[in-house]
C-alpha atoms as a PDB file:
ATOM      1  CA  UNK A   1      -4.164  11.502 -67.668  1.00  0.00           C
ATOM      2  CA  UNK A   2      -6.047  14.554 -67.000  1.00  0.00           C
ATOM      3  CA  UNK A   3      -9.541  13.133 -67.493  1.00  0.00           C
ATOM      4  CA  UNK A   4      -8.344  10.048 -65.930  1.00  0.00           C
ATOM      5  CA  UNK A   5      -7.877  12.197 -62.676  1.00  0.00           C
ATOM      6  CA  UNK A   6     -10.849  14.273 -63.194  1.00  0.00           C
ATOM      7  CA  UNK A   7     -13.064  10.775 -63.235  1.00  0.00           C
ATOM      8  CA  UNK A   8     -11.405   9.603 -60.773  1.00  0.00           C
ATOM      9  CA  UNK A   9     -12.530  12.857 -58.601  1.00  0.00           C
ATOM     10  CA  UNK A  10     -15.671  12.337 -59.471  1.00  0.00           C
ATOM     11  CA  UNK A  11     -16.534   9.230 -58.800  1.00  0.00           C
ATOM     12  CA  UNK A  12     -14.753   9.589 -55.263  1.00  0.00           C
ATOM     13  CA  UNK A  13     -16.854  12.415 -54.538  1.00  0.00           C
ATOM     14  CA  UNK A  14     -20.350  10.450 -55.665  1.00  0.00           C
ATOM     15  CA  UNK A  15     -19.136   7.571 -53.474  1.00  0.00           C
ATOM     16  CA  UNK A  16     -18.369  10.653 -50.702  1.00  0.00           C
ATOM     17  CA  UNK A  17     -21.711  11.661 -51.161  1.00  0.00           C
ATOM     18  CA  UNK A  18     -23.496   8.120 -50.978  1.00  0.00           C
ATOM     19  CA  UNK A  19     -21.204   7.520 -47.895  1.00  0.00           C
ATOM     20  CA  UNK A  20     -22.594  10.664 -46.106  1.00  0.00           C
ATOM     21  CA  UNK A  21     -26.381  10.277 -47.135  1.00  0.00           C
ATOM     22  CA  UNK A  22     -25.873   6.243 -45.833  1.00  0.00           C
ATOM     23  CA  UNK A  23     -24.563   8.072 -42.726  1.00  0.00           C
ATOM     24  CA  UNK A  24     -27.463  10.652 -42.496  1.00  0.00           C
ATOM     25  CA  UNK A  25     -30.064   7.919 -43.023  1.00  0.00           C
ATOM     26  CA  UNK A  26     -29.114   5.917 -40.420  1.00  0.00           C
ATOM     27  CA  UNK A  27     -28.416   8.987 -37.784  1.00  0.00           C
ATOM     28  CA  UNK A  28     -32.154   9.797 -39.037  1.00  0.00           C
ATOM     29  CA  UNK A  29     -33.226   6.545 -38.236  1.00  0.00           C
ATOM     30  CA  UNK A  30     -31.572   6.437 -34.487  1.00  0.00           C
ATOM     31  CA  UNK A  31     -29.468   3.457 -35.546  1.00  0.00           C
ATOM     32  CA  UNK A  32     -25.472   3.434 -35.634  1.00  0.00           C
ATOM     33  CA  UNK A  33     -23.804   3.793 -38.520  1.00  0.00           C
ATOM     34  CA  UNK A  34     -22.913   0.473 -40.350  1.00  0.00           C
ATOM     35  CA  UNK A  35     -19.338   2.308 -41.317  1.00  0.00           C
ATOM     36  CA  UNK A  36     -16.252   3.056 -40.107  1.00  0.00           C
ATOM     37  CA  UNK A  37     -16.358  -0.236 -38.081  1.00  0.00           C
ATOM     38  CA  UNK A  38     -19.117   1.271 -35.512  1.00  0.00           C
ATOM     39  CA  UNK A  39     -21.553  -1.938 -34.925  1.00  0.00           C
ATOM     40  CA  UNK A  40     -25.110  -1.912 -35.640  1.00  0.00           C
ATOM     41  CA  UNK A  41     -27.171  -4.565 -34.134  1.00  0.00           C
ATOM     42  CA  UNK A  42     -24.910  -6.741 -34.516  1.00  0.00           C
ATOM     43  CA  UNK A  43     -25.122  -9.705 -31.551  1.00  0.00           C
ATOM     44  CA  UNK A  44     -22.254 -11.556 -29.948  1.00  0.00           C
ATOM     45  CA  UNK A  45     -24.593 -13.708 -27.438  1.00  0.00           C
ATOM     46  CA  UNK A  46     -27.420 -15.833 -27.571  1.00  0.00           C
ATOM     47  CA  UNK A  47     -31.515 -14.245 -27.555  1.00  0.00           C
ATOM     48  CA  UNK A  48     -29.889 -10.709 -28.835  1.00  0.00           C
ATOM     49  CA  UNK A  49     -30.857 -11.155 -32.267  1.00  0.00           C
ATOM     50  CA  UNK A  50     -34.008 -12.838 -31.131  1.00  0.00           C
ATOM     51  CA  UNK A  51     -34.823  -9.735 -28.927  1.00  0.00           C
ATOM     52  CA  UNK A  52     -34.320  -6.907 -31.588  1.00  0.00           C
ATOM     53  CA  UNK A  53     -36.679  -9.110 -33.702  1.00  0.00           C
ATOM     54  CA  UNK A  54     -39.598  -9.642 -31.637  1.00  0.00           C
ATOM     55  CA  UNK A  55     -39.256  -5.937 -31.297  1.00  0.00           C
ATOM     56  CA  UNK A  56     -39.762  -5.015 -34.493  1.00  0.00           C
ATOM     57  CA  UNK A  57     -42.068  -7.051 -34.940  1.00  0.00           C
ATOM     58  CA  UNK A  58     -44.108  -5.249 -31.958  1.00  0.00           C
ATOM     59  CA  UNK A  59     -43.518  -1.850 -33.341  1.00  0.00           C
ATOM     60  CA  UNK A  60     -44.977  -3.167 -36.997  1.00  0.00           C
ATOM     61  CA  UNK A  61     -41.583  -2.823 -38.636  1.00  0.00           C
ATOM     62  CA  UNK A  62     -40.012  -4.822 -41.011  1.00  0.00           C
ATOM     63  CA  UNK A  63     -36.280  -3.839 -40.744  1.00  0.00           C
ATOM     64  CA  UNK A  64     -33.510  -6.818 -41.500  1.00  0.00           C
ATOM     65  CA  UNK A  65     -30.887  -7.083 -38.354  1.00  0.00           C
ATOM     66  CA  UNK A  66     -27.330  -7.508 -39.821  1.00  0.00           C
ATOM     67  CA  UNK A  67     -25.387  -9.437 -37.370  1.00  0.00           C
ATOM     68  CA  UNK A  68     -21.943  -8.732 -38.990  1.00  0.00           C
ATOM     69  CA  UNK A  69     -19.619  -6.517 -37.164  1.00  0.00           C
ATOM     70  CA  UNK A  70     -19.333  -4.203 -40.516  1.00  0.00           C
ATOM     71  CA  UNK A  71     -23.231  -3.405 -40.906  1.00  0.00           C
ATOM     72  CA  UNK A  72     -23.358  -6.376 -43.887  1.00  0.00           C
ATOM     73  CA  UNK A  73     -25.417  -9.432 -43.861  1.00  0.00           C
ATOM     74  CA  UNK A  74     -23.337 -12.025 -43.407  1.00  0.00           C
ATOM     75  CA  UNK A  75     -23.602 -15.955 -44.723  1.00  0.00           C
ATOM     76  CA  UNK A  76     -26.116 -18.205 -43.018  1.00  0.00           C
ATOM     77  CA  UNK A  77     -24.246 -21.008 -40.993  1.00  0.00           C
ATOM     78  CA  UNK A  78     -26.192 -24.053 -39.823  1.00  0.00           C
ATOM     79  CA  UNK A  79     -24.713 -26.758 -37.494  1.00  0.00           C
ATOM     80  CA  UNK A  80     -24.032 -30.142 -38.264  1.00  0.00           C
ATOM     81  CA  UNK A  81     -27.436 -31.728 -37.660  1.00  0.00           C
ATOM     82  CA  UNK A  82     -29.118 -28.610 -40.095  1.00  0.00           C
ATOM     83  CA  UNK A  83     -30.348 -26.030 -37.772  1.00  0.00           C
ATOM     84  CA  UNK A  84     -29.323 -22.324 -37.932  1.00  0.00           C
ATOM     85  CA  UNK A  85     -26.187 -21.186 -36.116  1.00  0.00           C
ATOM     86  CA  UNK A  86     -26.471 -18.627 -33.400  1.00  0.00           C
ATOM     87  CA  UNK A  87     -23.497 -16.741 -32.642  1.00  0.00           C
ATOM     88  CA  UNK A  88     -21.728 -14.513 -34.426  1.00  0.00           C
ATOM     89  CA  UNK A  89     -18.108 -14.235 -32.753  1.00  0.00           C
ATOM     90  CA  UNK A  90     -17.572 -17.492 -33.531  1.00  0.00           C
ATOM     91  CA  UNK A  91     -17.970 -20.307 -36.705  1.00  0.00           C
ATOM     92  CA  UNK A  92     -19.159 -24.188 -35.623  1.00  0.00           C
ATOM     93  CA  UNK A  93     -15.878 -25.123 -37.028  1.00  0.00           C
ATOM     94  CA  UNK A  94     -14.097 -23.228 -34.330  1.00  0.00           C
ATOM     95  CA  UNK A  95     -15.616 -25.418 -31.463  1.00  0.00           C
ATOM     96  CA  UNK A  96     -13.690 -28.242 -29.788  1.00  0.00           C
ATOM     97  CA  UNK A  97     -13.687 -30.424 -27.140  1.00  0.00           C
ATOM     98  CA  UNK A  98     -10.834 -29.688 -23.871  1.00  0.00           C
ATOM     99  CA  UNK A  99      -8.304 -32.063 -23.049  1.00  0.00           C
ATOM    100  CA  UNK A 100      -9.265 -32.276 -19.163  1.00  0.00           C
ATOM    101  CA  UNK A 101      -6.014 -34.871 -18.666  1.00  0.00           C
ATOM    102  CA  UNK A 102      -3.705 -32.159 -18.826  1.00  0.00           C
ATOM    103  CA  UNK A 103      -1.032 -31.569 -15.768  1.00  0.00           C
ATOM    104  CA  UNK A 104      -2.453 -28.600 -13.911  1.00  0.00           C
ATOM    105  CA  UNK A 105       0.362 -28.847 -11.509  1.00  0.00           C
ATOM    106  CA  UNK A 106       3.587 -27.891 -13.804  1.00  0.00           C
ATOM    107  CA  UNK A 107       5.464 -25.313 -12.797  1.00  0.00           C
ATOM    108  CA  UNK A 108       8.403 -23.639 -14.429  1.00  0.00           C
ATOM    109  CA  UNK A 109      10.826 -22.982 -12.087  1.00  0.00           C
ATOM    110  CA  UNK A 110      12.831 -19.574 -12.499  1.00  0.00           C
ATOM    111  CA  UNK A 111      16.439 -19.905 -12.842  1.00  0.00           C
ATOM    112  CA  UNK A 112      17.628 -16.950 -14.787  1.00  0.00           C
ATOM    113  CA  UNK A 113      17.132 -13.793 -13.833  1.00  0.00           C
ATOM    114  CA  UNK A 114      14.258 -12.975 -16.588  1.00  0.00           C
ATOM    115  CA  UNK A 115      12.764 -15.934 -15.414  1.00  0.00           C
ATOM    116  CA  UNK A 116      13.036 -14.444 -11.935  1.00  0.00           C
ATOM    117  CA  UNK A 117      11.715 -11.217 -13.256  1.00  0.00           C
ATOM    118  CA  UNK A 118       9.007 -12.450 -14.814  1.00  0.00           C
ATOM    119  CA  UNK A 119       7.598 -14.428 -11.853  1.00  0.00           C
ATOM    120  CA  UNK A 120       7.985 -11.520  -9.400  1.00  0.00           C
ATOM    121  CA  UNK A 121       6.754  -9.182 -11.683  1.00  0.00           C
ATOM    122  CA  UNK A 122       3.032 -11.477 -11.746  1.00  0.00           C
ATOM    123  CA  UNK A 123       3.135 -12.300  -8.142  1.00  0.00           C
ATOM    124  CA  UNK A 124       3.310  -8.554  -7.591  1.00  0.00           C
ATOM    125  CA  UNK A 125       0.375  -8.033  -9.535  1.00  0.00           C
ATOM    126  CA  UNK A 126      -1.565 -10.578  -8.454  1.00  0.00           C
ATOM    127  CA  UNK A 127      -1.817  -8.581  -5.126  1.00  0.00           C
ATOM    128  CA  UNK A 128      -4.038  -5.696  -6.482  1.00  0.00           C
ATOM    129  CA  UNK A 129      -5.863  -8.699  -8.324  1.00  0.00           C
ATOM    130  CA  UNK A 130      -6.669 -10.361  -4.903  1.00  0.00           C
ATOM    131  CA  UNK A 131      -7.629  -6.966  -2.943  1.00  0.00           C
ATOM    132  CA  UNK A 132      -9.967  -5.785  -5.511  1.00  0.00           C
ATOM    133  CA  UNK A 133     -12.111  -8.764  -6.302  1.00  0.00           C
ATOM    134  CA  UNK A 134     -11.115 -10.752  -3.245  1.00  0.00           C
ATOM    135  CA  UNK A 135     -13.879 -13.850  -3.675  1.00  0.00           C
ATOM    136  CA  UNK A 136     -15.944 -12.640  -6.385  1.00  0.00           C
ATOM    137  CA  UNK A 137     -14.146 -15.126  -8.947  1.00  0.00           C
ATOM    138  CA  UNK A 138     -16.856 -14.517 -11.456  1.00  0.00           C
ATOM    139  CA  UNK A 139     -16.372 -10.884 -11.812  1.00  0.00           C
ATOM    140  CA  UNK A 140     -12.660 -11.558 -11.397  1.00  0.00           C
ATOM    141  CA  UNK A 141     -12.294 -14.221 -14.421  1.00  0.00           C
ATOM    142  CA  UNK A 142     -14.178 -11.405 -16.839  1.00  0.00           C
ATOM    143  CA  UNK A 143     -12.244  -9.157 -15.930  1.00  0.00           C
ATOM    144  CA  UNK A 144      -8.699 -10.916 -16.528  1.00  0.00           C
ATOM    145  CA  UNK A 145      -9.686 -12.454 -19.128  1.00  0.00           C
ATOM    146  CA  UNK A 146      -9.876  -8.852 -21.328  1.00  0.00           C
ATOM    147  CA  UNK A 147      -6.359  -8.971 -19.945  1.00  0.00           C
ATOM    148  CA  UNK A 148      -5.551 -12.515 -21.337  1.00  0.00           C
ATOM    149  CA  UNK A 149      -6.311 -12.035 -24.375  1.00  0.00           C
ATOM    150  CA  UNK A 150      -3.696  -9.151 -25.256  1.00  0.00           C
ATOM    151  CA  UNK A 151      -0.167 -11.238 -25.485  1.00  0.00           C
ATOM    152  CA  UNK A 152      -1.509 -13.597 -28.244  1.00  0.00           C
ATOM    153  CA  UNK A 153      -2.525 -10.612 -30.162  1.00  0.00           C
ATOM    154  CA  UNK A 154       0.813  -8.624 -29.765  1.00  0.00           C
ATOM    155  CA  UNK A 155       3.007 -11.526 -30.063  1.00  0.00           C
ATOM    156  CA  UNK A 156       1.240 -12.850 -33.347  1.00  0.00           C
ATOM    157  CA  UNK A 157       0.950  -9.165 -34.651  1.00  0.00           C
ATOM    158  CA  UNK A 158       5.207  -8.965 -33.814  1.00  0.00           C
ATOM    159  CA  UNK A 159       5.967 -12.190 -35.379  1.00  0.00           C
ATOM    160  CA  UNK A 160       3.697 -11.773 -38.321  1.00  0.00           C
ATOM    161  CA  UNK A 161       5.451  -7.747 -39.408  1.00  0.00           C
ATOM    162  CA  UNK A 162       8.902  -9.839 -38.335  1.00  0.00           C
ATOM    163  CA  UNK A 163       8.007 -12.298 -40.940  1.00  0.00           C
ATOM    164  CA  UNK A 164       7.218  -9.871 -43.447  1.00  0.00           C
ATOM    165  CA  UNK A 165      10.407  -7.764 -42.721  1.00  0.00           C
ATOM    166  CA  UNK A 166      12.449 -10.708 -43.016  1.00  0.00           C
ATOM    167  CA  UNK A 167      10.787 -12.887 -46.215  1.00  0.00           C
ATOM    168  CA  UNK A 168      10.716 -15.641 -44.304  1.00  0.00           C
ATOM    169  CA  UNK A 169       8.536 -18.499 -42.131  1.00  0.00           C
ATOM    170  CA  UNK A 170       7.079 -18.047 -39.030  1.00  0.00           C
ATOM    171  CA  UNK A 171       7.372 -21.742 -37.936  1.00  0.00           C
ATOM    172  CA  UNK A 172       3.325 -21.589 -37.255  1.00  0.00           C
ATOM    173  CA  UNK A 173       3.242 -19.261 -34.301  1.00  0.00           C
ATOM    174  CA  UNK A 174       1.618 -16.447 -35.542  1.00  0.00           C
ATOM    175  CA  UNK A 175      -1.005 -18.365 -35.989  1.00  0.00           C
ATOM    176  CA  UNK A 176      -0.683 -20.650 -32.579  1.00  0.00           C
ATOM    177  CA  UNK A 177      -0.462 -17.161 -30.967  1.00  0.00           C
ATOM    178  CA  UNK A 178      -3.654 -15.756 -32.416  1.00  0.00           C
ATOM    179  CA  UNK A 179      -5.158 -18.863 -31.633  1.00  0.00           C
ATOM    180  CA  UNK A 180      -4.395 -18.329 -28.027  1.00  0.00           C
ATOM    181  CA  UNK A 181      -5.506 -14.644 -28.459  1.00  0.00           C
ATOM    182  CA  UNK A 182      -9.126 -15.697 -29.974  1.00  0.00           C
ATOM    183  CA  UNK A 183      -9.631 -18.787 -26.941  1.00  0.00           C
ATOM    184  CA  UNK A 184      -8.930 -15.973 -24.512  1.00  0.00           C
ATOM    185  CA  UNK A 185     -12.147 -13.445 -25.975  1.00  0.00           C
ATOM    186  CA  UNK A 186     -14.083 -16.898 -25.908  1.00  0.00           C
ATOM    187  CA  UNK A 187     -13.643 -17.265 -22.145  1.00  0.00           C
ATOM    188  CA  UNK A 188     -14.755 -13.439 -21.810  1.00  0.00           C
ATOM    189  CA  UNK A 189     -17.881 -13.676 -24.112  1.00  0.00           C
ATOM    190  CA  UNK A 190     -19.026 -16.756 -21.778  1.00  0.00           C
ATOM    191  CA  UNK A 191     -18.178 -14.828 -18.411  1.00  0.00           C
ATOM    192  CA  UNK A 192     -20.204 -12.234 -19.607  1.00  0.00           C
ATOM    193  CA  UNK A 193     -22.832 -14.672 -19.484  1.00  0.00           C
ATOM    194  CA  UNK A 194     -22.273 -15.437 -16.000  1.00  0.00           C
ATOM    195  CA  UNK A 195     -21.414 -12.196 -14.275  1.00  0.00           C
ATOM    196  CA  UNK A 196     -22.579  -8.690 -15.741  1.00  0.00           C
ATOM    197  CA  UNK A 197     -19.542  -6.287 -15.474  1.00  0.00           C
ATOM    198  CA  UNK A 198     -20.319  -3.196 -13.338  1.00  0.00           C
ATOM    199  CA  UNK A 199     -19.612   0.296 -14.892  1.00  0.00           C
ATOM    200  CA  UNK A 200     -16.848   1.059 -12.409  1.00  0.00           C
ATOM    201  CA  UNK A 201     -15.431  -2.111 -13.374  1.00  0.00           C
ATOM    202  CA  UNK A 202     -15.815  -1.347 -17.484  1.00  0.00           C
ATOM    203  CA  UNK A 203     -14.081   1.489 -16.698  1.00  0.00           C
ATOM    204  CA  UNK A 204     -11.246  -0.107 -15.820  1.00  0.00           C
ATOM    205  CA  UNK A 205     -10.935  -1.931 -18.051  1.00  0.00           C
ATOM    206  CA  UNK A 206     -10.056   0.663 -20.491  1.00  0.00           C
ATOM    207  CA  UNK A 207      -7.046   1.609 -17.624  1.00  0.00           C
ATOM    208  CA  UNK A 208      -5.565  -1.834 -17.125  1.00  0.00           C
ATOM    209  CA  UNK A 209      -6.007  -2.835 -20.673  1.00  0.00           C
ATOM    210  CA  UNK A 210      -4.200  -0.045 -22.327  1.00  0.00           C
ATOM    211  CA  UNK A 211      -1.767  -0.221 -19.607  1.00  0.00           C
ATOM    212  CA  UNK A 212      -1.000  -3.610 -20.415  1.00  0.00           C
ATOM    213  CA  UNK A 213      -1.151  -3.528 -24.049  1.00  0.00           C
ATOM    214  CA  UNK A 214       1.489  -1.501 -24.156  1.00  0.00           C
ATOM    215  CA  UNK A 215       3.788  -2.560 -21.560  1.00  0.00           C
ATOM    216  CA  UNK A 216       3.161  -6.151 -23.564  1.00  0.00           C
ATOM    217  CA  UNK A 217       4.253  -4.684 -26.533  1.00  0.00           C
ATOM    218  CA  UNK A 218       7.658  -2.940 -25.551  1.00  0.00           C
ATOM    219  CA  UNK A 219       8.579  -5.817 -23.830  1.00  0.00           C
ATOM    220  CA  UNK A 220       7.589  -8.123 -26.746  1.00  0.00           C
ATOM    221  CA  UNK A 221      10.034  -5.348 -28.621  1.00  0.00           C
ATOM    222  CA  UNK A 222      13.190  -5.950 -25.895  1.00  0.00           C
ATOM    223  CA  UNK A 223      12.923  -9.574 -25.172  1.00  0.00           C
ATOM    224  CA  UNK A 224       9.832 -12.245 -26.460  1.00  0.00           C
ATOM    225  CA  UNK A 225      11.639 -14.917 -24.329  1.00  0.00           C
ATOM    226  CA  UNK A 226      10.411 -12.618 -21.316  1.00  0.00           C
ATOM    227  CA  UNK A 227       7.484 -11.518 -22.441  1.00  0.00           C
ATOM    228  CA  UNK A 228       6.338 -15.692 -22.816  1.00  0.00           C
ATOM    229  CA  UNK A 229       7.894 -16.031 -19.381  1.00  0.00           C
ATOM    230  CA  UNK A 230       5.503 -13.603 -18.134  1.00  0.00           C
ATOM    231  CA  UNK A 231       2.415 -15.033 -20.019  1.00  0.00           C
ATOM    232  CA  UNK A 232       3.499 -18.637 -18.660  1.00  0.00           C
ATOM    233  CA  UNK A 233       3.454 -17.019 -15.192  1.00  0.00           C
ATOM    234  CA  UNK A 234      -0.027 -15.490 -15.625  1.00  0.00           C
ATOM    235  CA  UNK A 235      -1.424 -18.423 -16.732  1.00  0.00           C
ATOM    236  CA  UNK A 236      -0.352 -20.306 -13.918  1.00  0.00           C
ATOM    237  CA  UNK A 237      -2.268 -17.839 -11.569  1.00  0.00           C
ATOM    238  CA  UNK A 238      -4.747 -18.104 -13.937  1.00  0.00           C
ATOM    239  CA  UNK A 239      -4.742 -21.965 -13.142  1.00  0.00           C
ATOM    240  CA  UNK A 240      -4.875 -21.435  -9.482  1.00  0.00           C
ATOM    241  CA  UNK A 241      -7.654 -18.461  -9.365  1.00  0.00           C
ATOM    242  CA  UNK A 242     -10.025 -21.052 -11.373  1.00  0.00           C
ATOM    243  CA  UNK A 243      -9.161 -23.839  -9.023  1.00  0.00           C
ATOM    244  CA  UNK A 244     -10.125 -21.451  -6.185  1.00  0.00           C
ATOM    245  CA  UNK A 245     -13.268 -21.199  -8.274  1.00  0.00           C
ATOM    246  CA  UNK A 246     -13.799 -24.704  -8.752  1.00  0.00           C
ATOM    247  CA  UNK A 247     -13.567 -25.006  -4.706  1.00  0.00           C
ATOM    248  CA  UNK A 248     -16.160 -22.223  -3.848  1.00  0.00           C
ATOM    249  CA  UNK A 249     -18.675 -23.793  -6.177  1.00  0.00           C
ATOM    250  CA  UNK A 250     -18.069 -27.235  -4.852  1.00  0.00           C
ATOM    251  CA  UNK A 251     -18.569 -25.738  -1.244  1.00  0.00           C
ATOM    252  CA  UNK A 252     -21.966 -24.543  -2.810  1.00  0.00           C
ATOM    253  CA  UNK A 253     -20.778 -20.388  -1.677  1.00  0.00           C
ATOM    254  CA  UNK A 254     -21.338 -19.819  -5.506  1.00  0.00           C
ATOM    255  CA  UNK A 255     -23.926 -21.341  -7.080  1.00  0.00           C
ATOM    256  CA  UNK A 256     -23.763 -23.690  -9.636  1.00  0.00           C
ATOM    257  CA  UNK A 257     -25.908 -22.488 -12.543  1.00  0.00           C
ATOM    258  CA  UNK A 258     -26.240 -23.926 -15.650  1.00  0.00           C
ATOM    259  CA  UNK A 259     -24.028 -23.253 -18.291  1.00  0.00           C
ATOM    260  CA  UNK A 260     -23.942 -20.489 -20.999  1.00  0.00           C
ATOM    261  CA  UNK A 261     -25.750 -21.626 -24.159  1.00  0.00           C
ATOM    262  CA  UNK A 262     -22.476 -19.954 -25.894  1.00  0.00           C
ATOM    263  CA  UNK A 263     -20.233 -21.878 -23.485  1.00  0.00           C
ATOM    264  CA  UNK A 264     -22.123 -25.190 -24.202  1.00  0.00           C
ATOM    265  CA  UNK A 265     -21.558 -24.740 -28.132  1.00  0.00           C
ATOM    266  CA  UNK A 266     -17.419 -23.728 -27.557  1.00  0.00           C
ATOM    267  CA  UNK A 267     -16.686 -26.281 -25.925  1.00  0.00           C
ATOM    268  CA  UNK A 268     -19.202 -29.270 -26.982  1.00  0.00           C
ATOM    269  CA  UNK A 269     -20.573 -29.657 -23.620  1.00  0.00           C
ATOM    270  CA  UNK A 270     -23.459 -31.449 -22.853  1.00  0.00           C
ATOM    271  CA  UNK A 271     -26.903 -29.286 -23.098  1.00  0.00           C
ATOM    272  CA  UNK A 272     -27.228 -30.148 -19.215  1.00  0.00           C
ATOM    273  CA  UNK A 273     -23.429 -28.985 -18.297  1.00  0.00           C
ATOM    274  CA  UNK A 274     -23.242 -26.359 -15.328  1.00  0.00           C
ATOM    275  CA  UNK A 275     -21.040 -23.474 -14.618  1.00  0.00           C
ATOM    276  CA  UNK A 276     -18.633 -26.010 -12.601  1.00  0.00           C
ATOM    277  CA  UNK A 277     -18.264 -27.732 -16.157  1.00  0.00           C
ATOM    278  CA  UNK A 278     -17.554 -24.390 -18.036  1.00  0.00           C
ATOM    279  CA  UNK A 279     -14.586 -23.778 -15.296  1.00  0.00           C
ATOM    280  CA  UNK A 280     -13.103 -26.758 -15.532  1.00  0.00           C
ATOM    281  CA  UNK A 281     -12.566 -26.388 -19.715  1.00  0.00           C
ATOM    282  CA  UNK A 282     -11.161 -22.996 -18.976  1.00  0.00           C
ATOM    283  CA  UNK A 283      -9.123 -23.842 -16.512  1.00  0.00           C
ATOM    284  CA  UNK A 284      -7.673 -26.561 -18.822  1.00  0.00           C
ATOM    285  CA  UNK A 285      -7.162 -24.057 -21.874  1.00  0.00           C
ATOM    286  CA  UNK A 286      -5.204 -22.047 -19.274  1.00  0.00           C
ATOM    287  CA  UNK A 287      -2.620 -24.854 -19.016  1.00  0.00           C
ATOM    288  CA  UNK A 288      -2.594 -25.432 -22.821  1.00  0.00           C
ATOM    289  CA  UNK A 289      -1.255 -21.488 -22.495  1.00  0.00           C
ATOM    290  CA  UNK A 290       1.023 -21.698 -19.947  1.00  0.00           C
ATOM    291  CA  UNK A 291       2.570 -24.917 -21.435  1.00  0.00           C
ATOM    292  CA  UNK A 292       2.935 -23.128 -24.812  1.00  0.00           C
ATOM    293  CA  UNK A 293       4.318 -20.217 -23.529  1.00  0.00           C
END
């Protein structure tokens, strides 16, 4: 038992001591640390991996980029007609094509009083929402959508330890709801594309996000019927904000660029699709939400 301890002491300090030096070496080197879930080069949009390699290649190095979040090397991943893939927040099996046919116009109409709550409680915050961004829809959509993607996360994390707790089912909703969480950080990696956040508007981020999160959460905790109520009510403002969008680029006041590469590979679109094409897939996926919600 006692040597048994004693080894295992030892070997936790030599992995300590490898752990630090890995550390050291890369501080040395004026990289971030591949540990402790601090990213090092790794991309999330398309030419960033390109970039960092032309780079290196100027500066007559030789260094290997890791793309995965954790500092490894992950798996090379070609598409379906052989050529390497280029993202790294999401897989080509993940892509799909958006069910455009879907009613935009259903609305749920409040009848009990969470109902009522709910709805009241997103019309009062869309007010804020409108005064701050007023027509800048681009800046507005990346900014939600950081927003968006919090209820799929707490609800699947709620249902998931309620699973566990309980030894039972979930029915398929934790996964339905993470699904929902992970289509929401899609729509923000391609906004990103298509309006740079300003640091004022990073910042807050940080305010309205943790804000949320946790206001989510305990009201997850007191009543999930709510909770969805509110998250059908969001995404029906999320519906009309994008229409709004849809109009402004249509009246030519924003123009209509051509579409993210990442966008293009989400959602299948064709290689000569335009912004106007990327807001019309979101705006369906926002329906898909507020009709499973």
């Amino acid at each position: 038992m006692m040597m048994t301890r004693g080894t295992s002491r030892v070997a936790r300090l030599t992995m300590g001591g490898r752990l630090f030096s890995a550390v050291k070496g890369a501080a040395a080197e004026g990289e971030k640390s591949p540990v402790m879930g601090v990213r090092w080069r790794s991309s999330l949009t398309l030419g960033e991996k390109e970039q960092v390699n032309n780079k290196n290649n100027e500066d007559g190095g030789n260094k290997e980029v890791v793309a995965s979040y954790w500092g490894i090397k992950g798996e090379e991943v070609k598409k379906e007609d052989g050529t390497p893939w280029k993202w790294n927040c999401f897989r080509p099996w993940e892509t799909y094509q958006a069910d455009l046919t879907i009613d935009l116009k259903k609305h749920h109409v409040p009848t009990t009083f969470l109902d009522k709550l709910a709805y009241w409680t997103v019309k009062s915050l869309r007010f804020p929402t409108d005064v701050f961004f007023q027509r800048r829809y681009g800046c507005r959509a990346m900014m939600l959508e950081t927003v968006a993607a919090v209820p799929g996360m707490v609800g699947g994390m709620l249902l998931h330890c309620k699973s566990l707790r309980r030894f039972e089912h979930s029915g398929g909703w934790i996964k339905t709801l993470l699904d929902e969480a992970e289509n929401e950080r899609m729509h923000l990696m391609t906004f990103m594309e298509v309006s740079q956040p300003r640091w004022y508007e990073r910042a807050l981020v940080f305010t309205v996000q943790g804000v949320f999160f946790n206001a989510y959460f305990l009201a997850y905790l007191a009543s999930p019927k709510l909770a969805h109520r509110v998250v059908g009510y969001l995404e029906e403002e999320a519906i009309h904000s994008y229409t709004e969008f849809l109009k402004e680029l249509d009246k030519g006041t924003i123009e209509n660029v051509p579409a993210p590469a990442i966008a293009i590979d989400y959602w299948r679109l064709p290689a000569d699709s335009t912004l106007r094409d990327v807001v019309m897939v979101v705006r369906a996926d926002e329906a898909h939400h507020r009709d499973v919600n």
